[in-house]
PDB file of N, CA and C in Angstrom:
ATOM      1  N   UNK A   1      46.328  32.889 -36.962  1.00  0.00           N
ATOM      2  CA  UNK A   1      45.523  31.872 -37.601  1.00  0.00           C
ATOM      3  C   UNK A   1      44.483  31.315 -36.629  1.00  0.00           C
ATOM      4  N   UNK A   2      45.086  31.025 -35.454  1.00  0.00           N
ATOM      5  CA  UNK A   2      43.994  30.079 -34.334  1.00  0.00           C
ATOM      6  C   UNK A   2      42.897  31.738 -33.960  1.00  0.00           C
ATOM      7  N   UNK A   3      42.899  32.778 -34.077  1.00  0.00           N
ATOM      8  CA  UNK A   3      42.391  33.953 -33.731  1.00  0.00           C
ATOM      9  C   UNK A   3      41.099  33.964 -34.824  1.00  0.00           C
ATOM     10  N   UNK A   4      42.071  34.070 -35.966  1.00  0.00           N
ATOM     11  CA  UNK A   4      41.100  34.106 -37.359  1.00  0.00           C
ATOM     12  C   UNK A   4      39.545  32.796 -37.689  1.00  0.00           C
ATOM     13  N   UNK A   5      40.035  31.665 -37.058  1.00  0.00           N
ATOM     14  CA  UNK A   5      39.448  30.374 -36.643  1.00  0.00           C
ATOM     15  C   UNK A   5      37.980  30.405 -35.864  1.00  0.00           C
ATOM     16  N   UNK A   6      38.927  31.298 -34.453  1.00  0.00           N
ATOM     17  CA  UNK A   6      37.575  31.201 -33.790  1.00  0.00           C
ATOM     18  C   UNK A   6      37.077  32.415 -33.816  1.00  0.00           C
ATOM     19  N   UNK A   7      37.254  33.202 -34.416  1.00  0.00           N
ATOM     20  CA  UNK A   7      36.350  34.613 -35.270  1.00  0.00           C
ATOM     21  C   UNK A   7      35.318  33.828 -35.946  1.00  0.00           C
ATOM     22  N   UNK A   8      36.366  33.584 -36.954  1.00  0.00           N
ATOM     23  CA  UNK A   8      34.946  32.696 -38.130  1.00  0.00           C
ATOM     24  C   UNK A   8      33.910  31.621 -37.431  1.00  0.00           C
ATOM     25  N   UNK A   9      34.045  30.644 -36.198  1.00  0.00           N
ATOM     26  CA  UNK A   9      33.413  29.945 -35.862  1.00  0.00           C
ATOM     27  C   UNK A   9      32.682  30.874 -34.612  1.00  0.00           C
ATOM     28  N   UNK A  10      32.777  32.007 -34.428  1.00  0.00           N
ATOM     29  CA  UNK A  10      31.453  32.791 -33.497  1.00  0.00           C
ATOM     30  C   UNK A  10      31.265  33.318 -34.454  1.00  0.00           C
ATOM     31  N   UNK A  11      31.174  33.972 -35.340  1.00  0.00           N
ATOM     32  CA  UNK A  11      30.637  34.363 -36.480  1.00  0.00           C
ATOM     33  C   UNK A  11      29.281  33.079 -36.681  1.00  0.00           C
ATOM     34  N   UNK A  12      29.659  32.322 -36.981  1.00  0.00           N
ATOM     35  CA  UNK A  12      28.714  31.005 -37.579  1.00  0.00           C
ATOM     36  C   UNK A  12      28.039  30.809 -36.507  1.00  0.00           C
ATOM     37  N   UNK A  13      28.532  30.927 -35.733  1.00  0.00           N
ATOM     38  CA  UNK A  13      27.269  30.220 -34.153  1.00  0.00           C
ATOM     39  C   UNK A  13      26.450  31.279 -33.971  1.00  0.00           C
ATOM     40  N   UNK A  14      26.594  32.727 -34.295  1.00  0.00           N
ATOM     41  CA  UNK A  14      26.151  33.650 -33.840  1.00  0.00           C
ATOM     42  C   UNK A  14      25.090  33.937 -35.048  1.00  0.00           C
ATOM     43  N   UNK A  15      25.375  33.541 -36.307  1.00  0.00           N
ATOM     44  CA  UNK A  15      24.537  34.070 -37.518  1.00  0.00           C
ATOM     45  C   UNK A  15      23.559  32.657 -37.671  1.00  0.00           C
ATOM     46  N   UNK A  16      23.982  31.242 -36.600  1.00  0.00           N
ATOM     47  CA  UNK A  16      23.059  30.404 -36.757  1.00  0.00           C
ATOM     48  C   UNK A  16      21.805  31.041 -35.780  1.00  0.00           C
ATOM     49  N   UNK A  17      22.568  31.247 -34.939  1.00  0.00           N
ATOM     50  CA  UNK A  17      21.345  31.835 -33.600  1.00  0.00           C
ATOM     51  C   UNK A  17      20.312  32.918 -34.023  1.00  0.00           C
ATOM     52  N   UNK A  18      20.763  33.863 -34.719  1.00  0.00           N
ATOM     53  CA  UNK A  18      20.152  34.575 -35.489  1.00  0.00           C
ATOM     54  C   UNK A  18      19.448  34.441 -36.146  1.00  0.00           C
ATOM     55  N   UNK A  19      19.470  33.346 -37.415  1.00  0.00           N
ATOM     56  CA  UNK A  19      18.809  32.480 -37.916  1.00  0.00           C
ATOM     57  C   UNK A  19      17.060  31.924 -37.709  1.00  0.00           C
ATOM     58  N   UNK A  20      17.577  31.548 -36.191  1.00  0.00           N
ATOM     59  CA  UNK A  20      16.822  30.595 -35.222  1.00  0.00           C
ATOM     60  C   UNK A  20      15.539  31.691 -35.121  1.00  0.00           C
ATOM     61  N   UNK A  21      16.336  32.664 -34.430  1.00  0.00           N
ATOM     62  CA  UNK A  21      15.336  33.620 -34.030  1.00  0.00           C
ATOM     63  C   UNK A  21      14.364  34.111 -34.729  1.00  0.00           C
ATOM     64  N   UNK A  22      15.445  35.038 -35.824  1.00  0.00           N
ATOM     65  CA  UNK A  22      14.408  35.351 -37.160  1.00  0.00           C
ATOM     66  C   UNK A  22      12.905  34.008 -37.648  1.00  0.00           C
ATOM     67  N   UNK A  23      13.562  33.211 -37.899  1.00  0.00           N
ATOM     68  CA  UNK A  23      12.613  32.197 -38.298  1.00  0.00           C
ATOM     69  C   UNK A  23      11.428  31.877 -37.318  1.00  0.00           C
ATOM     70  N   UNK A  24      11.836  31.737 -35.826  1.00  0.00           N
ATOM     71  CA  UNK A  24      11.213  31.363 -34.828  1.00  0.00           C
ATOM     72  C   UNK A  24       9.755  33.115 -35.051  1.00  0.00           C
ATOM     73  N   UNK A  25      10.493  33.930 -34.720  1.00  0.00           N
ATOM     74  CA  UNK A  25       9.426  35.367 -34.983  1.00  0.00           C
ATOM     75  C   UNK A  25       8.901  35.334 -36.439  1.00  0.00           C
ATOM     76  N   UNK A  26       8.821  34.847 -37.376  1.00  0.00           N
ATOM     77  CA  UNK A  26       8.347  35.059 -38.616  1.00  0.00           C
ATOM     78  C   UNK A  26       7.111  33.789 -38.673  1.00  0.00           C
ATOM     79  N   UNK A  27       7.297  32.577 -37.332  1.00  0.00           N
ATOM     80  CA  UNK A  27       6.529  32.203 -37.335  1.00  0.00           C
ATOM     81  C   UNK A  27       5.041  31.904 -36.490  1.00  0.00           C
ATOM     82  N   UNK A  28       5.976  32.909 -35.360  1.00  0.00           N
ATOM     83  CA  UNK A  28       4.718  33.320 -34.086  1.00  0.00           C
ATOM     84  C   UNK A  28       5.533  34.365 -33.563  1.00  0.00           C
ATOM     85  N   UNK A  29       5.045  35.306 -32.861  1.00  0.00           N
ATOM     86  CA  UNK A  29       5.670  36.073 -32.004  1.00  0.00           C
ATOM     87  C   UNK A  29       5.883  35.604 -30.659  1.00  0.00           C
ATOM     88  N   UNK A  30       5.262  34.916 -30.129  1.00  0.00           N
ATOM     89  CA  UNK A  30       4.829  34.046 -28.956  1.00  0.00           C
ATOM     90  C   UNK A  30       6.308  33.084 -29.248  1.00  0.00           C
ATOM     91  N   UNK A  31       6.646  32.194 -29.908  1.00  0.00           N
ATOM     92  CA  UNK A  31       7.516  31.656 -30.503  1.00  0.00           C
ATOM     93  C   UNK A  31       8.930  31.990 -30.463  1.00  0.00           C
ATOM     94  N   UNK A  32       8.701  33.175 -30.889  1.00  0.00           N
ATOM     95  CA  UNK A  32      10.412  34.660 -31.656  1.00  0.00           C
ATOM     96  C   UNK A  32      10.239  34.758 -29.854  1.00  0.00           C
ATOM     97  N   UNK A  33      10.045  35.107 -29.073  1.00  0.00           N
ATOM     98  CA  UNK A  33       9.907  35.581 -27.805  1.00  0.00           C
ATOM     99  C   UNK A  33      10.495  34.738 -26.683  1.00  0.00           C
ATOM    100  N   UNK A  34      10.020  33.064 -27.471  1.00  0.00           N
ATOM    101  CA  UNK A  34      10.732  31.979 -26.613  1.00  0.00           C
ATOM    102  C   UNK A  34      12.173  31.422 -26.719  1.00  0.00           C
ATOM    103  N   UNK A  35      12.378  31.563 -27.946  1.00  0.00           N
ATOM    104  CA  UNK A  35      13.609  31.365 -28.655  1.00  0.00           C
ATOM    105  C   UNK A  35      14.547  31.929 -28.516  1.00  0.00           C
ATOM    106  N   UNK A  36      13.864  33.815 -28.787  1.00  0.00           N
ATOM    107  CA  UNK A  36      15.234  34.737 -28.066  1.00  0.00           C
ATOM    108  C   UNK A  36      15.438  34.272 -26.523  1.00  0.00           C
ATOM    109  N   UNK A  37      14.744  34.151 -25.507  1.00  0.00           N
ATOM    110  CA  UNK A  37      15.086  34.028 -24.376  1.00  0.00           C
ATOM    111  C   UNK A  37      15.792  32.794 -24.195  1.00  0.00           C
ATOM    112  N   UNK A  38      15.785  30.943 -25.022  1.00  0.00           N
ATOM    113  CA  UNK A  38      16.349  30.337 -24.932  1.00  0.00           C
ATOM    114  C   UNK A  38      17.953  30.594 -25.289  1.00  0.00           C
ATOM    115  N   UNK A  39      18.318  31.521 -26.366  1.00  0.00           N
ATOM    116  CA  UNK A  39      19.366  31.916 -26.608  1.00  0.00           C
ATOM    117  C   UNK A  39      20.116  32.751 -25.572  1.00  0.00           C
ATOM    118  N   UNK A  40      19.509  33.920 -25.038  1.00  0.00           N
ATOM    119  CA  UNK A  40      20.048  34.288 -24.530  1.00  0.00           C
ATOM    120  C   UNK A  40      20.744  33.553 -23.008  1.00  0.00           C
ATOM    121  N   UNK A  41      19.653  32.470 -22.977  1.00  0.00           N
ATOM    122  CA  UNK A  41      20.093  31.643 -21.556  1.00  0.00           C
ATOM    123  C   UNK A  41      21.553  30.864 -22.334  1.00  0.00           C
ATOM    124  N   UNK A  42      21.223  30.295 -23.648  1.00  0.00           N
ATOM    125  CA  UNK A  42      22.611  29.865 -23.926  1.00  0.00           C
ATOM    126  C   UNK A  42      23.535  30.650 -24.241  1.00  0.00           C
ATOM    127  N   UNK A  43      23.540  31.707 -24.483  1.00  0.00           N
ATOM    128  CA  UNK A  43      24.889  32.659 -24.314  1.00  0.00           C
ATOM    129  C   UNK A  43      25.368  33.414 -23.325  1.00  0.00           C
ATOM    130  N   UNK A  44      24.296  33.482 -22.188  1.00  0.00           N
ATOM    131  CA  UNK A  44      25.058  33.862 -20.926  1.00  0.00           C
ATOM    132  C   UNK A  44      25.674  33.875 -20.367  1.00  0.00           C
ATOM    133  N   UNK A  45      25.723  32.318 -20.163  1.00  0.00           N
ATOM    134  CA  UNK A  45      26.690  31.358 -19.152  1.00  0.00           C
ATOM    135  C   UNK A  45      28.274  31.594 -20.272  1.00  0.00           C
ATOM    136  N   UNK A  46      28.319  31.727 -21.504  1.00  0.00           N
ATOM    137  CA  UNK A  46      29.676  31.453 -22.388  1.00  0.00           C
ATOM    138  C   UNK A  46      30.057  33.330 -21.802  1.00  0.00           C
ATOM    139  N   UNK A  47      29.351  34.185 -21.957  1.00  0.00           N
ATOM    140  CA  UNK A  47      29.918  35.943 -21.468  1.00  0.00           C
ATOM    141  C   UNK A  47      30.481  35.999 -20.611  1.00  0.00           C
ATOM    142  N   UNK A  48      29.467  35.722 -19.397  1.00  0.00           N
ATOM    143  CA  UNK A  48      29.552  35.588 -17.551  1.00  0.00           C
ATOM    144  C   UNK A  48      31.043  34.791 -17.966  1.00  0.00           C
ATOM    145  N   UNK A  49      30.972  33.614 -17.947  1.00  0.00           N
ATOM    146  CA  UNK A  49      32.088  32.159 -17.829  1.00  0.00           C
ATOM    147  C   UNK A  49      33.467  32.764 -17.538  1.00  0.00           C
ATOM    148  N   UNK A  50      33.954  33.905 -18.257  1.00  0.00           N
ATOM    149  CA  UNK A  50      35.230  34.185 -18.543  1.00  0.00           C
ATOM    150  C   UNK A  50      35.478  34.907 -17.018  1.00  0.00           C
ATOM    151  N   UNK A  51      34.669  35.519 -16.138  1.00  0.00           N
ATOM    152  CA  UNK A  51      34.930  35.971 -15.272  1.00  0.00           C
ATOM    153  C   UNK A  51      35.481  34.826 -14.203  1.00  0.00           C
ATOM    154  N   UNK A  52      36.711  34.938 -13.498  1.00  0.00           N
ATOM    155  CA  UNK A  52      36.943  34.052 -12.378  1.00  0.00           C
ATOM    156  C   UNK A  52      35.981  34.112 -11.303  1.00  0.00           C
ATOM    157  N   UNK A  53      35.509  35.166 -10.741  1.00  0.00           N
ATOM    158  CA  UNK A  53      34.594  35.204  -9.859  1.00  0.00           C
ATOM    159  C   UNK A  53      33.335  35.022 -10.341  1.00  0.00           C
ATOM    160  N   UNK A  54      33.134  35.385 -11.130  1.00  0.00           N
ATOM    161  CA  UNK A  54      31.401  35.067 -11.871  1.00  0.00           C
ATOM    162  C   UNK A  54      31.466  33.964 -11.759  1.00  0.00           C
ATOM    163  N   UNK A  55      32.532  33.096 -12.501  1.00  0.00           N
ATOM    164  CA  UNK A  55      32.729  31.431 -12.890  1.00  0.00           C
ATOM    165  C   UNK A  55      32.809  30.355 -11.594  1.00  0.00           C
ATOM    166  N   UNK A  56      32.939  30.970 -10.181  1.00  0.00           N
ATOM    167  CA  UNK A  56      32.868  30.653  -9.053  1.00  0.00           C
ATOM    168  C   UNK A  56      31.245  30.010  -8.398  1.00  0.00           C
ATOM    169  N   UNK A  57      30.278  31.577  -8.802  1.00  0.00           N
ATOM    170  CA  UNK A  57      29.303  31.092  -8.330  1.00  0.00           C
ATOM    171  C   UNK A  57      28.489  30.807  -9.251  1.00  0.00           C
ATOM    172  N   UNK A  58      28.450  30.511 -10.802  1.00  0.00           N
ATOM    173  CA  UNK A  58      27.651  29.605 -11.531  1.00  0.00           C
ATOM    174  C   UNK A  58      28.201  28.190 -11.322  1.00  0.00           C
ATOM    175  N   UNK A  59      29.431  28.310 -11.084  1.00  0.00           N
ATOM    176  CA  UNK A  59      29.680  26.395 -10.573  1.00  0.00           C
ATOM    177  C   UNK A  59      29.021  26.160  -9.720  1.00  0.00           C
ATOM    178  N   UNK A  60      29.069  27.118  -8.251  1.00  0.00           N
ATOM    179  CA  UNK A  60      27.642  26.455  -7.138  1.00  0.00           C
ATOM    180  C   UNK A  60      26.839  26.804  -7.658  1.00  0.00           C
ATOM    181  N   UNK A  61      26.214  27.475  -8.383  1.00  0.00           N
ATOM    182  CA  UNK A  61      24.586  27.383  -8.942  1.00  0.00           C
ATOM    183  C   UNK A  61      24.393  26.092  -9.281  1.00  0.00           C
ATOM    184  N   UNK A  62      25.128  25.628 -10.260  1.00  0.00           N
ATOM    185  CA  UNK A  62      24.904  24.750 -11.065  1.00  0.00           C
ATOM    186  C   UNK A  62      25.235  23.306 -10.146  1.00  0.00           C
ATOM    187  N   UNK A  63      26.063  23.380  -9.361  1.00  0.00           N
ATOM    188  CA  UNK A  63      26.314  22.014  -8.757  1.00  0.00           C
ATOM    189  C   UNK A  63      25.064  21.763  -7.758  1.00  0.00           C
ATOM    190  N   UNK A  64      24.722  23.213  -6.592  1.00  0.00           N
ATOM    191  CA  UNK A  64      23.146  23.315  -6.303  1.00  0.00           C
ATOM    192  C   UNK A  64      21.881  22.523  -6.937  1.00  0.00           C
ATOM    193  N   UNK A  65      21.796  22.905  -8.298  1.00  0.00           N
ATOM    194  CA  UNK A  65      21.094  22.561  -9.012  1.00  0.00           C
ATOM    195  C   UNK A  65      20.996  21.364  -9.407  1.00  0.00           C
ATOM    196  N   UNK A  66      22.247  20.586  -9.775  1.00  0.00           N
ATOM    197  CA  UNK A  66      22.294  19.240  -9.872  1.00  0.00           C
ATOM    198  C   UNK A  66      21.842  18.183  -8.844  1.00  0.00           C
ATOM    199  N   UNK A  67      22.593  18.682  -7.353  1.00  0.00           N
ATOM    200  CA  UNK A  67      22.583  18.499  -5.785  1.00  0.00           C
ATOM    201  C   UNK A  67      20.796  18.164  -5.852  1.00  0.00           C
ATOM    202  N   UNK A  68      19.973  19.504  -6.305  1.00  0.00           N
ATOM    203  CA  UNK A  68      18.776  19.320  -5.443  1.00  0.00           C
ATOM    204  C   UNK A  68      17.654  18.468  -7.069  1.00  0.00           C
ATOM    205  N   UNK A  69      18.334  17.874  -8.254  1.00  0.00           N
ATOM    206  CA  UNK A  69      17.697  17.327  -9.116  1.00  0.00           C
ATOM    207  C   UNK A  69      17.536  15.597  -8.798  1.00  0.00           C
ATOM    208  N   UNK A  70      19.019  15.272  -8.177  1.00  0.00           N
ATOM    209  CA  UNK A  70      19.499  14.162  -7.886  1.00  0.00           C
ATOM    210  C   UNK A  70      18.618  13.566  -6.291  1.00  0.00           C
ATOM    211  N   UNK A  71      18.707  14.412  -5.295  1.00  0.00           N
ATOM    212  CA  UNK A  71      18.487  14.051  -4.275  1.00  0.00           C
ATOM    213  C   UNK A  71      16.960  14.239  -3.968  1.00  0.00           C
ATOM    214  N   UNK A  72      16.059  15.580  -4.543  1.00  0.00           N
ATOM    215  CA  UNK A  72      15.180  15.627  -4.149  1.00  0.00           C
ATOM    216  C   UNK A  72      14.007  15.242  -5.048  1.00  0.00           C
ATOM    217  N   UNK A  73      14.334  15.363  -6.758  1.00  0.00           N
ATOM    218  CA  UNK A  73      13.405  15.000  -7.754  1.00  0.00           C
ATOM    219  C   UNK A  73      13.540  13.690  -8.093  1.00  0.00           C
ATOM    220  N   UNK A  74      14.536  13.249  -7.663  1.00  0.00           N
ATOM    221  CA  UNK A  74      14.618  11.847  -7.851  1.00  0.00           C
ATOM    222  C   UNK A  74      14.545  10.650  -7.500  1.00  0.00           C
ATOM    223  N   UNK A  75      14.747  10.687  -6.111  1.00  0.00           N
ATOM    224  CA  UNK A  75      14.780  10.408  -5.011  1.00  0.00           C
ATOM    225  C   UNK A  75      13.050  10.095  -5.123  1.00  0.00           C
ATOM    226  N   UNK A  76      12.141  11.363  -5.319  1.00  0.00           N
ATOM    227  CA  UNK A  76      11.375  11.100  -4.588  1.00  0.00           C
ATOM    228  C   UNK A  76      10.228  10.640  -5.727  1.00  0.00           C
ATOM    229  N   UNK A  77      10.734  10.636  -6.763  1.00  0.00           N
ATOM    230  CA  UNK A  77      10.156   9.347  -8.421  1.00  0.00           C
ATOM    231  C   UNK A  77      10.348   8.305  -7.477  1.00  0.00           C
ATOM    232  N   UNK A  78      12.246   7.719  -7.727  1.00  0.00           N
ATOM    233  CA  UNK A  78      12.032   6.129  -7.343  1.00  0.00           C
ATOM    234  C   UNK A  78      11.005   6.232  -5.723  1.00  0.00           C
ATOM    235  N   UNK A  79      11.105   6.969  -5.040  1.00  0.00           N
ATOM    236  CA  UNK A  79      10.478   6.077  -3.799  1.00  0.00           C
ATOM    237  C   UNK A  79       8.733   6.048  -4.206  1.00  0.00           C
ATOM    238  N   UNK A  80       8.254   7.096  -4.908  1.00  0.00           N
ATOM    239  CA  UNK A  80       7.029   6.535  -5.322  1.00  0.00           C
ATOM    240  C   UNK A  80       6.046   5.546  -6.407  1.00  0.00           C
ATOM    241  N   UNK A  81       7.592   5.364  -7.649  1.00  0.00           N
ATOM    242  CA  UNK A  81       7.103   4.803  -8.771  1.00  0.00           C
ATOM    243  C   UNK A  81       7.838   3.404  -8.925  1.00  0.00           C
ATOM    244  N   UNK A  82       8.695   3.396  -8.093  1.00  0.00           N
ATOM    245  CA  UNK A  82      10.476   2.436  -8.222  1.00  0.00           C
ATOM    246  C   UNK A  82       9.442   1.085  -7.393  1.00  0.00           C
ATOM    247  N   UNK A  83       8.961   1.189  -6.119  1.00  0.00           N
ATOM    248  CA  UNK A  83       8.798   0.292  -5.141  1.00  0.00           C
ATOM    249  C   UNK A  83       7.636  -0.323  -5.633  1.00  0.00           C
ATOM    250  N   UNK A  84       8.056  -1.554  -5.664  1.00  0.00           N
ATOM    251  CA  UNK A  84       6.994  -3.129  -5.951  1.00  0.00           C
ATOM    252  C   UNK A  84       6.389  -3.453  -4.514  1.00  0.00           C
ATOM    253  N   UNK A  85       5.209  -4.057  -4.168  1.00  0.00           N
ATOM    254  CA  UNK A  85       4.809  -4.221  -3.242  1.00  0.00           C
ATOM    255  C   UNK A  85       5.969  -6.023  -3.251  1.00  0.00           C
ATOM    256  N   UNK A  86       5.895  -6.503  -4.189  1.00  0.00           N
ATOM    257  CA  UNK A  86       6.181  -7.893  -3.982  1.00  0.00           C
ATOM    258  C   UNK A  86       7.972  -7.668  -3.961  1.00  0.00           C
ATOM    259  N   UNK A  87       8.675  -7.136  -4.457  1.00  0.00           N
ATOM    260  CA  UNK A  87       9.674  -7.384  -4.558  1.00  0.00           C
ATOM    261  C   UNK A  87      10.425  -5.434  -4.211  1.00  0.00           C
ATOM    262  N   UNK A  88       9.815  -5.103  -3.247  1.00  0.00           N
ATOM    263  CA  UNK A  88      10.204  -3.658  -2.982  1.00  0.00           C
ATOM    264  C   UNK A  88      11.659  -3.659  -1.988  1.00  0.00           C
ATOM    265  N   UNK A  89      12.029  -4.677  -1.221  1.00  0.00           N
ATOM    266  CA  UNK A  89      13.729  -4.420  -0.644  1.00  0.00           C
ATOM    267  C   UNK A  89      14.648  -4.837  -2.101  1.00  0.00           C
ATOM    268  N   UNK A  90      14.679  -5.813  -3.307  1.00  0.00           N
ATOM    269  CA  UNK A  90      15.398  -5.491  -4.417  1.00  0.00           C
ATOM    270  C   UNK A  90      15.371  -4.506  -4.817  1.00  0.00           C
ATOM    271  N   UNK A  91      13.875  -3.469  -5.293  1.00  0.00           N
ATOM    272  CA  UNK A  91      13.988  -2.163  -5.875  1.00  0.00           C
ATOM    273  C   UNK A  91      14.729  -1.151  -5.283  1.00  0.00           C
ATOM    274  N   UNK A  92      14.814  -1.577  -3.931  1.00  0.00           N
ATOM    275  CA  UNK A  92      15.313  -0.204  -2.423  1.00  0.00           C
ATOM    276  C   UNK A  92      16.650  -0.610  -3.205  1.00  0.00           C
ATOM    277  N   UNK A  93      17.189  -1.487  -3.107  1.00  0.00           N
ATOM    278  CA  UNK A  93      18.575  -2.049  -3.113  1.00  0.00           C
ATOM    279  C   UNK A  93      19.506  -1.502  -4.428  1.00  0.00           C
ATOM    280  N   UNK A  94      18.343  -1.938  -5.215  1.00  0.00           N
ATOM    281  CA  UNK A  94      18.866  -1.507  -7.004  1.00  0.00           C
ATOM    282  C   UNK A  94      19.264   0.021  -6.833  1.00  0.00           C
ATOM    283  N   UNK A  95      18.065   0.811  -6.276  1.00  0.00           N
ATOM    284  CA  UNK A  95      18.103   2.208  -6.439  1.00  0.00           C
ATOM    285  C   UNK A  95      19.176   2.693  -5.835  1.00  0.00           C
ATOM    286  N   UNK A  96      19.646   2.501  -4.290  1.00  0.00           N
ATOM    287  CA  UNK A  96      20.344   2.749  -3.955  1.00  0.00           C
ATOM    288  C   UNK A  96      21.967   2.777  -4.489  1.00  0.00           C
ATOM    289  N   UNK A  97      22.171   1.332  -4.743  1.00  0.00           N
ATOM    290  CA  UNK A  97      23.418   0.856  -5.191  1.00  0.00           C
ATOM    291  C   UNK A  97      23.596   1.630  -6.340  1.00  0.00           C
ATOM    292  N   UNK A  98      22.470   1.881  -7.445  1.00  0.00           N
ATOM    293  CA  UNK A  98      22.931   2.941  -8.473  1.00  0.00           C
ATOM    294  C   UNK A  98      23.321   4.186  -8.337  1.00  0.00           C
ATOM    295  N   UNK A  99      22.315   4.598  -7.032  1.00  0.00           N
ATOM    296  CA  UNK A  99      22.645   6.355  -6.545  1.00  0.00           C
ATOM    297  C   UNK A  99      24.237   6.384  -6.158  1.00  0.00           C
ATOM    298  N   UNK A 100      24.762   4.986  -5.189  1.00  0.00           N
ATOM    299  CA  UNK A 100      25.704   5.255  -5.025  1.00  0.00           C
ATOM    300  C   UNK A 100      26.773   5.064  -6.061  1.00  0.00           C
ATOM    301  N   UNK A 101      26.819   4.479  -6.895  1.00  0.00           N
ATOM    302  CA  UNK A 101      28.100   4.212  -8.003  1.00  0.00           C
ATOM    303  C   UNK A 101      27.686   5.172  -8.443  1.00  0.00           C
ATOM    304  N   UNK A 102      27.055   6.158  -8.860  1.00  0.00           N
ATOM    305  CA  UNK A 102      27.273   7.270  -9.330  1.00  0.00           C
ATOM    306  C   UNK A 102      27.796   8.380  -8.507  1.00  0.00           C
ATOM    307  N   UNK A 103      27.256   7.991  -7.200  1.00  0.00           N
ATOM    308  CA  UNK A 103      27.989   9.012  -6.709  1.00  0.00           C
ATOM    309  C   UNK A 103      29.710   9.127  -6.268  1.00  0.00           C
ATOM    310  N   UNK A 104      29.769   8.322  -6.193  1.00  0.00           N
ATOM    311  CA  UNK A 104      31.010   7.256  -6.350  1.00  0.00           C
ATOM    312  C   UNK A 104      32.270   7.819  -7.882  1.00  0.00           C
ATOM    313  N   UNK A 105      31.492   7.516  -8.986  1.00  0.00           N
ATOM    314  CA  UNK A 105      31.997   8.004 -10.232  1.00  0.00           C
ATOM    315  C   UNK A 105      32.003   9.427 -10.288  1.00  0.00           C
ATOM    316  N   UNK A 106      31.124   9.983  -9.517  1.00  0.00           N
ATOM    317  CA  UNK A 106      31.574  11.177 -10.012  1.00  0.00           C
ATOM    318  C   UNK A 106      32.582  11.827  -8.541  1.00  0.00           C
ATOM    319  N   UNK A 107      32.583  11.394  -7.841  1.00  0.00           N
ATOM    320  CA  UNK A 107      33.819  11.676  -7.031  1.00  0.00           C
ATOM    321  C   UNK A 107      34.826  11.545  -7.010  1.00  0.00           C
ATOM    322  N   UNK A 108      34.963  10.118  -7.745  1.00  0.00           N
ATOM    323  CA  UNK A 108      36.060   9.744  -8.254  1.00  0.00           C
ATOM    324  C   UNK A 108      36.954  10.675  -9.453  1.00  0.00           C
ATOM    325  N   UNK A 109      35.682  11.024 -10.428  1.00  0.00           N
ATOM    326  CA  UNK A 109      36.631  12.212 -11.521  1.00  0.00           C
ATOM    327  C   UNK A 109      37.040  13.117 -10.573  1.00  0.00           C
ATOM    328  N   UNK A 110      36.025  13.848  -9.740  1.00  0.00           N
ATOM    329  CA  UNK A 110      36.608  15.209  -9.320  1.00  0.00           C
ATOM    330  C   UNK A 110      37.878  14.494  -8.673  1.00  0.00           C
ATOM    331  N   UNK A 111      37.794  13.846  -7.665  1.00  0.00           N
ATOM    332  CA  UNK A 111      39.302  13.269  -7.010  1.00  0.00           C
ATOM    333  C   UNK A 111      40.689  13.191  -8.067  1.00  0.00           C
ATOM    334  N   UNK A 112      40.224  13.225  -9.019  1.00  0.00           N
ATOM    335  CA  UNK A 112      41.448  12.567 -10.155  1.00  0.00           C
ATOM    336  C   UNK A 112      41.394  13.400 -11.228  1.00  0.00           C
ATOM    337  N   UNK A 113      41.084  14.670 -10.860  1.00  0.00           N
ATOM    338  CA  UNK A 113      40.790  15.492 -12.099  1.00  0.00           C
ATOM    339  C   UNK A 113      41.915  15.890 -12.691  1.00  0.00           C
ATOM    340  N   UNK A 114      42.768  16.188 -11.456  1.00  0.00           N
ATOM    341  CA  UNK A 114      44.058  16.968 -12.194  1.00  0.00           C
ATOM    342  C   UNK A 114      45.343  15.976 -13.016  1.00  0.00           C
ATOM    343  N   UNK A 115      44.764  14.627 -12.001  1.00  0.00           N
ATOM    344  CA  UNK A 115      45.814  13.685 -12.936  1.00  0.00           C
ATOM    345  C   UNK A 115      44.955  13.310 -14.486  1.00  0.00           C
ATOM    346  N   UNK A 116      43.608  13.606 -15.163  1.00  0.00           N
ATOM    347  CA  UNK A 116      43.052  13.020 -15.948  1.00  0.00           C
ATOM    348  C   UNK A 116      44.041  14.380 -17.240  1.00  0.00           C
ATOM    349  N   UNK A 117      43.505  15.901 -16.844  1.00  0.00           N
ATOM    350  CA  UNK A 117      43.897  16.509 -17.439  1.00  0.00           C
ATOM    351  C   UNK A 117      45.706  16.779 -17.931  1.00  0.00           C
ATOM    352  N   UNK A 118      46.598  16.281 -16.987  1.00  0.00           N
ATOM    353  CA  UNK A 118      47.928  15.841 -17.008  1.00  0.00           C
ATOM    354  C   UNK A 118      48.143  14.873 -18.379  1.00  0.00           C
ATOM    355  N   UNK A 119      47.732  13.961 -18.191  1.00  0.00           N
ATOM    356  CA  UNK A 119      48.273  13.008 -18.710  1.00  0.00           C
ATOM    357  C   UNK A 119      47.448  12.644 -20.150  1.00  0.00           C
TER     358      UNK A 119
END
C-alpha cells in the first residue's frame, strides 16, 4: 500500500512537470528551454540524493553555498546599504547581533539534531 502511494504521487509530480514543460514550449521555445533546465535542476538533487556518497558532497556544495551567500553577499549589502552616517555603531551592532543569533540557531539545531529527531 505505502509502495502503491508513492508510485501514484511520482506519477503526479512527474506528469505535473511535464505539464510545465509542454506548456512552457508551446509558448516560446526560449521559455520550453528554461523550464526544462529548471526541472531538471529540481530533479537532480532527488536521483543523485539516494547515493551516500553523492549525498556527502551535495551537503558541502550546498553548505559552501550557503557559507559564501551569508558571509560574503551579505555581509557586504549590510556594510554598504545597512550603515547610517548618524547612527552607524547601532546599525554595526543590530547587524551583527542578528548574524550572530542566527548563527547561534543554527548550531544549535545541528548540536541537537539527533535528540530533535528522537523524541
Amino acid at each position: 500500500s505505502r509502495a502503491l502511494v508513492i508510485l501514484l504521487g511520482d506519477g503526479v509530480h512527474n506528469f505535473v512537470d511535464g505539464v510545465a514543460i509542454g506548456a512552457s514550449f508551446s509558448h516560446s521555445t526560449q521559455l520550453g528551454i528554461v523550464t526544462t533546465i529548471a526541472v531538471i535542476c529540481h530533479e537532480l538533487p532527488h536521483e543523485l540524493g539516494e547515493s551516500k556518497e553523492v549525498q556527502m558532497w551535495l551537503l558541502a556544495i550546498t553548505a559552501g553555498m550557503f557559507l559564501y551567500v551569508a558571509w560574503i553577499d551579505m555581509l557586504a549589502h549590510l556594510k554598504h546599504d545597512g550603515v547610517h552616517k548618524d547612527h552607524w555603531a547601532l546599525a554595526c551592532l543590530l547587524q551583527h547581533s542578528g548574524f550572530a543569533v542566527g548563527f547561534i540557531a543554527i548550531f544549535a539545531l545541528g548540536w541537537f539534531e539527533d535528540e530533535l529527531y528522537t523524541s
